[in-house]
Protein backbone atom coordinates (compact mmCIF):
# COMPACT_ATOMS: atom_id res chain seq x y z
CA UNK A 1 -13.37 -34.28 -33.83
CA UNK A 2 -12.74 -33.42 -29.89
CA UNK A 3 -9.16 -35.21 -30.52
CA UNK A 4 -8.59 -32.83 -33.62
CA UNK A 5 -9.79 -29.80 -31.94
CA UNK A 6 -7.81 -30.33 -28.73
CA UNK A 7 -4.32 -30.72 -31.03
CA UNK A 8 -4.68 -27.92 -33.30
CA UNK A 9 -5.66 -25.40 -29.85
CA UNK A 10 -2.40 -26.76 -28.44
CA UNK A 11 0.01 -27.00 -31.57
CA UNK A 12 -1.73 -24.07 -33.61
CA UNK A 13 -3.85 -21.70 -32.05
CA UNK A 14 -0.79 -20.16 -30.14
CA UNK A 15 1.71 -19.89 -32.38
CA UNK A 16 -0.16 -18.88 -35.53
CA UNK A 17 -3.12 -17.03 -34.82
CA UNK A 18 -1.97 -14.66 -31.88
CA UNK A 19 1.73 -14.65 -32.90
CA UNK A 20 2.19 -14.34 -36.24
CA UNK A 21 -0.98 -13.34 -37.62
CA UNK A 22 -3.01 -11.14 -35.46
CA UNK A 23 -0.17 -9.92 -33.59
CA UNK A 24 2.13 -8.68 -36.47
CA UNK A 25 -0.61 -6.69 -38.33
CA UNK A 26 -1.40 -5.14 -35.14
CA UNK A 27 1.98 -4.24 -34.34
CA UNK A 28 2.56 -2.96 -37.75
CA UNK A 29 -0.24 -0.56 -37.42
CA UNK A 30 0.90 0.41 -33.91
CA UNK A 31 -2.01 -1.49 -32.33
CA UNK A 32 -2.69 -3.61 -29.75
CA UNK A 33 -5.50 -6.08 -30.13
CA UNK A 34 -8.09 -8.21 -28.38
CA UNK A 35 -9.26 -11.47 -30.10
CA UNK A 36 -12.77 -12.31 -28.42
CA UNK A 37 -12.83 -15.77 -29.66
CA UNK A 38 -10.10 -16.36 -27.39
CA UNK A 39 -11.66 -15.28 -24.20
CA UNK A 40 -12.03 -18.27 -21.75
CA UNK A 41 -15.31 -17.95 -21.18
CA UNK A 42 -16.66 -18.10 -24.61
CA UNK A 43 -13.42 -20.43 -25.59
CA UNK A 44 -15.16 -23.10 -22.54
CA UNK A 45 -19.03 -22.53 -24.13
CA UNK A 46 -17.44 -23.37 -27.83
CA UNK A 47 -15.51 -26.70 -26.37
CA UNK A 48 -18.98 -27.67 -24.70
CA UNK A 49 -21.15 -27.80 -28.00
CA UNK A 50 -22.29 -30.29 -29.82
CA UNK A 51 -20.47 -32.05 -32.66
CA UNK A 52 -23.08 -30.91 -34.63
CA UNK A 53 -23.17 -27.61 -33.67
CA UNK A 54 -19.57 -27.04 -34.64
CA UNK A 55 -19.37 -28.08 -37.78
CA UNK A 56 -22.40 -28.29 -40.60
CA UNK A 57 -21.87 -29.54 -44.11
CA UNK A 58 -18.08 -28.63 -44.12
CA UNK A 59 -19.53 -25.26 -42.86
CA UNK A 60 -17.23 -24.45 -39.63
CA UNK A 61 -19.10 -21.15 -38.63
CA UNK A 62 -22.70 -22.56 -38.63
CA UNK A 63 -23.75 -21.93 -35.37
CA UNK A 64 -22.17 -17.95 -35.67
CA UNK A 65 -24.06 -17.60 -38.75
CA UNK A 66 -27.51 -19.16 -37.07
CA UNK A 67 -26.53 -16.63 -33.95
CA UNK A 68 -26.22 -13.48 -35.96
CA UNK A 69 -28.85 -14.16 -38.89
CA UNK A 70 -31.67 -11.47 -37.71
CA UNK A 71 -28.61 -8.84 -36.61
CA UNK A 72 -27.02 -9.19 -40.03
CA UNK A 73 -28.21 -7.83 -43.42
CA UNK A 74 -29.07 -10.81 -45.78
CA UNK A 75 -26.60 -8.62 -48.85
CA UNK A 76 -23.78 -9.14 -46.46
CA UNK A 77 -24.60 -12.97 -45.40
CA UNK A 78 -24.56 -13.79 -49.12
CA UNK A 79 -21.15 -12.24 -49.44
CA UNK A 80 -18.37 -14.79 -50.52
CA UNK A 81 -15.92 -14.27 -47.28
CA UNK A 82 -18.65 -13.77 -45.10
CA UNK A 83 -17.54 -15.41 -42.09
């Protein structure tokens, strides 16, 4: 998993998810942006985890969904795209 993780933040994370996702609907709405996920500090705590932690029954957003379950209503956790 560390291998896969480590190829896809290299190969993919630049070029797809700042370039040509985030940045072009930001620039097409005359925006600039900040992606938190990105920040070093909280991109260093997410490399650190557990295995486990990362990903939970196919679920890759288990431990942000544990982290916000008391902050967010339980309508909008049970929402299809929720995270």
């Amino acid at each position: 998993m560390e291998r896969s993780r480590e190829l896809a933040q290299c190969l993919l994370l630049p070029e797809y998810l700042v370039t040509q996702q985030a940045g072009q609907i930001l620039v097409n709405h005359g925006m600039c942006g900040y992606s938190p996920f990105l920040e070093k500090n909280i991109a260093n705590f997410a490399k650190r985890l557990p295995d486990q932690f990362k990903l939970c029954h196919g679920n890759e957003k288990h431990i942000l969904k544990k982290a916000y379950e008391n902050a967010i209503p339980l309508a909008i956790q049970k929402r299809k795209n929720f995270l």
